[in-house]
C-alpha atoms as a PDB file:
ATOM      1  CA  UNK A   1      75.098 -78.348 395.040  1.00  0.00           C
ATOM      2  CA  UNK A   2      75.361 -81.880 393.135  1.00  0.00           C
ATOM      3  CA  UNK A   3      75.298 -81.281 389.480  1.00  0.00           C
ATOM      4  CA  UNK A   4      71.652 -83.014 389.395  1.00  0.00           C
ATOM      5  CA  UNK A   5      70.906 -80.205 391.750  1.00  0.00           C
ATOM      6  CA  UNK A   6      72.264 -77.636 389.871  1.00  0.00           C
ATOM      7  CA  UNK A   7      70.711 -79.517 386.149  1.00  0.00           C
ATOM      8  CA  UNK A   8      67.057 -79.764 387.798  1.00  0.00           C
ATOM      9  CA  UNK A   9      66.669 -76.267 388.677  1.00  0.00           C
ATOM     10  CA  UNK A  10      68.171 -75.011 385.037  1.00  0.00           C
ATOM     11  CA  UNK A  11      65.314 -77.812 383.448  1.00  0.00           C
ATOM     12  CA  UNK A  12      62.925 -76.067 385.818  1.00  0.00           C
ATOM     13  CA  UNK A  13      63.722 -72.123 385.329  1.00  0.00           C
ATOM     14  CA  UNK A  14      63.695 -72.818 381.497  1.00  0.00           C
ATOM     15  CA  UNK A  15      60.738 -75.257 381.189  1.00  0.00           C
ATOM     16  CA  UNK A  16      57.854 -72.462 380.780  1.00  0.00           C
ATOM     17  CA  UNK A  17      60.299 -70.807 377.854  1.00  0.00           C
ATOM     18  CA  UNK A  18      57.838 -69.944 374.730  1.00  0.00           C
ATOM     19  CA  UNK A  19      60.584 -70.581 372.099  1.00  0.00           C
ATOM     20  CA  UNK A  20      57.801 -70.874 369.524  1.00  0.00           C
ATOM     21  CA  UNK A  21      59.004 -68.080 367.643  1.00  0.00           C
ATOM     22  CA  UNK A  22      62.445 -69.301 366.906  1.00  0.00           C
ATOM     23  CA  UNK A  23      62.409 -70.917 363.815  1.00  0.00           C
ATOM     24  CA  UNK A  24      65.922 -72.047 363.160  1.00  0.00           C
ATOM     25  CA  UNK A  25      68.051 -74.734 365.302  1.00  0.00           C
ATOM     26  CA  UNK A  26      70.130 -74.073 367.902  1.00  0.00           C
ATOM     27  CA  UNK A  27      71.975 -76.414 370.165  1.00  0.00           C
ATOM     28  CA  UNK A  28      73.880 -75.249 373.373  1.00  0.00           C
ATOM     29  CA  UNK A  29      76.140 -77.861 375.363  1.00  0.00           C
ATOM     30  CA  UNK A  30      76.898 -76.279 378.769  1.00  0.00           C
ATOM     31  CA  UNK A  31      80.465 -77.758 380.693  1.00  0.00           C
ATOM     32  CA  UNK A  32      80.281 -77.037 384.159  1.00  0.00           C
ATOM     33  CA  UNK A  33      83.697 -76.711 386.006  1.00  0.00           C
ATOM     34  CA  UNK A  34      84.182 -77.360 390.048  1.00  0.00           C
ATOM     35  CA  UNK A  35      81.419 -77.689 392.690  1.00  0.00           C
ATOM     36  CA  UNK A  36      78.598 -79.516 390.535  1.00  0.00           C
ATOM     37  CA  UNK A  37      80.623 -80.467 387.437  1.00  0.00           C
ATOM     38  CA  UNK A  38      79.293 -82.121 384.675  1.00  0.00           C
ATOM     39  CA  UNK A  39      77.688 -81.260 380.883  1.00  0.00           C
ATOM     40  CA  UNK A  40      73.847 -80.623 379.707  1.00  0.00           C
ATOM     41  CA  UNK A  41      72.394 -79.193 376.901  1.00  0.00           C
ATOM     42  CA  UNK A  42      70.038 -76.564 375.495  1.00  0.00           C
ATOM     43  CA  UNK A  43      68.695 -77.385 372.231  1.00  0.00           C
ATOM     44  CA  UNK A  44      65.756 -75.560 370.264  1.00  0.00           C
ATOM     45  CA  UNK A  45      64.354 -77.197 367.720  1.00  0.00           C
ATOM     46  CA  UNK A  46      61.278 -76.748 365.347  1.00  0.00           C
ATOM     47  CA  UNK A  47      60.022 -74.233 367.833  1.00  0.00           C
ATOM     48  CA  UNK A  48      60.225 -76.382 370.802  1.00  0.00           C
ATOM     49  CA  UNK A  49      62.694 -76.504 373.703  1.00  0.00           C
ATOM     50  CA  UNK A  50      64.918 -79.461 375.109  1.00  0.00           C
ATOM     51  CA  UNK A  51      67.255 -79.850 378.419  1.00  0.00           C
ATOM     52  CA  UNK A  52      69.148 -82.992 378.655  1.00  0.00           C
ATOM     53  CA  UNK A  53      71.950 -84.044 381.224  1.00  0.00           C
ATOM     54  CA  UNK A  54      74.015 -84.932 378.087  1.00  0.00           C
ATOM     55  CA  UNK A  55      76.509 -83.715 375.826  1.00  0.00           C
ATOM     56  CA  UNK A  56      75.750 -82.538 372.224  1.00  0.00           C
ATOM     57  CA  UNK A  57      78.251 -83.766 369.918  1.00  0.00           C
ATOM     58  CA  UNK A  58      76.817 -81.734 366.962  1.00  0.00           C
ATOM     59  CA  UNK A  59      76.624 -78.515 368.902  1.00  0.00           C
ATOM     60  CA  UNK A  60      76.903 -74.755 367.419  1.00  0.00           C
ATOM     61  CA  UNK A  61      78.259 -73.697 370.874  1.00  0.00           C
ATOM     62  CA  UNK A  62      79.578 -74.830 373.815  1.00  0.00           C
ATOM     63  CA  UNK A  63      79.761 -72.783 376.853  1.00  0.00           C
ATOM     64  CA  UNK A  64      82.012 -73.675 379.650  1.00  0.00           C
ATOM     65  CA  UNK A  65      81.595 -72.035 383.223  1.00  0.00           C
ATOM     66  CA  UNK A  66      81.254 -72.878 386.749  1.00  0.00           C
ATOM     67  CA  UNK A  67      78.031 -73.898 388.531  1.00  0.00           C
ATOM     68  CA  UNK A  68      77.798 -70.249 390.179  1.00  0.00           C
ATOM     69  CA  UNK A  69      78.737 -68.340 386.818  1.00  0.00           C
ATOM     70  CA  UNK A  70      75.601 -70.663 385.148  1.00  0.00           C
ATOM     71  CA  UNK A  71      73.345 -69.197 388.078  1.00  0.00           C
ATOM     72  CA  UNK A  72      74.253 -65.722 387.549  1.00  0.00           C
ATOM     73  CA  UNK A  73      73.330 -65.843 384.281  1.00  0.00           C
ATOM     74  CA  UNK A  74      70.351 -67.623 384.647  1.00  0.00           C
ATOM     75  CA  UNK A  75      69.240 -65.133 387.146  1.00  0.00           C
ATOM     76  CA  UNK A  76      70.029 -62.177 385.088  1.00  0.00           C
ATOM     77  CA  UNK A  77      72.603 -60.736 387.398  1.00  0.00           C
ATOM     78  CA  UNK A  78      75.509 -61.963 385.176  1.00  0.00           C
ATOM     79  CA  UNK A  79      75.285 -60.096 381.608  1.00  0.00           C
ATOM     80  CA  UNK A  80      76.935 -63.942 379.372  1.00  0.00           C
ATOM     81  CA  UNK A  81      78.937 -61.057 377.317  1.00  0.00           C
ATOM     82  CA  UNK A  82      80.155 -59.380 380.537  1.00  0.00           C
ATOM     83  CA  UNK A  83      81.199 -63.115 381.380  1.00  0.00           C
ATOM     84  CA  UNK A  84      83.068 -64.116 378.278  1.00  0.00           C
ATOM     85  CA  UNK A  85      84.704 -60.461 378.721  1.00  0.00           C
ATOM     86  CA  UNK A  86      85.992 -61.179 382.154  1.00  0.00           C
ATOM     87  CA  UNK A  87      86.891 -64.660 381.590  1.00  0.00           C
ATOM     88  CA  UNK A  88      84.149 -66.346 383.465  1.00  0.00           C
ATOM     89  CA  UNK A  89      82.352 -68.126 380.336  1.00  0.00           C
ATOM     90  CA  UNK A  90      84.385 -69.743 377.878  1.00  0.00           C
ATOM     91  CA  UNK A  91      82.386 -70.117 374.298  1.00  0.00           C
ATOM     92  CA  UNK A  92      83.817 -72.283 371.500  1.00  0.00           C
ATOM     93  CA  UNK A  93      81.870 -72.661 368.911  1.00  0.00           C
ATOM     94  CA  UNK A  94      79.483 -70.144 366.496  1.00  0.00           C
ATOM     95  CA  UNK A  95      79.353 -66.140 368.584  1.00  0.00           C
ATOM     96  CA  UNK A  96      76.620 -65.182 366.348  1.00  0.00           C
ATOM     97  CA  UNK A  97      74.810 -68.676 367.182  1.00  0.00           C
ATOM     98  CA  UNK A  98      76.285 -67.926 371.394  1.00  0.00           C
ATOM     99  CA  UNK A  99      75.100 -64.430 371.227  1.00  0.00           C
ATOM    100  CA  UNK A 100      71.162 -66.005 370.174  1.00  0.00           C
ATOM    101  CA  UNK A 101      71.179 -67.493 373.602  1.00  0.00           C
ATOM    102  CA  UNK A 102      69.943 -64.562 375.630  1.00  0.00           C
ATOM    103  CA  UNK A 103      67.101 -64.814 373.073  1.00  0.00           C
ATOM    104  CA  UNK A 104      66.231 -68.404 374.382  1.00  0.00           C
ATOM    105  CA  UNK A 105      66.502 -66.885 377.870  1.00  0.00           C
ATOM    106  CA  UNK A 106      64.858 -64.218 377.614  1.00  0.00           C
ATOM    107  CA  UNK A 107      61.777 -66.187 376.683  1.00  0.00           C
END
């Protein structure tokens, strides 16, 4: 899977997200390692989501995994703190701002 393969269906799975209820600002940049490589990020802002194919320079965190990792956690297979534990994700960046994203998810 290219990585505008892999960025279309993450834009599409999170495009009917109500984020409406989150009030404060949170910007994700996601790094995507091997098969489908390339960066995209997550931002919520003033209750409204946005998925770019671009990197976030004034990111809280940025999450670094490979293409299947991102689709395991998309799916809810992959727990993201079972991830990080294992090695899998890579988070730099705010963990009480990371830990917010299942949140976004979830929604």
């Amino acid at each position: 899977m290219t990585f505008e393969e892999m960025f279309a269906e993450v834009k599409q799975r999170l495009a009917g997200a109500d984020v409406s209820h989150i009030r404060e600002h949170l910007a994700y940049q996601f790094n995507i390692t091997g098969d489908g490589a390339g960066s995209f990020y997550v931002e919520v802002k003033d209750g409204k989501l946005f998925v770019e194919p671009y990197e976030y320079y004034d990111r809280d965190v940025a999450f670094t995994c490979s293409a299947k990792t991102l689709e395991k956690i998309a799916d809810g297979k992959q727990d993201p703190v079972l991830a990080f534990t294992l090695g899998k994700l890579k988070v730099d960046g705010s963990i009480e701002k990371a830990l917010k994203l299942k949140e976004v998810l979830k929604s």
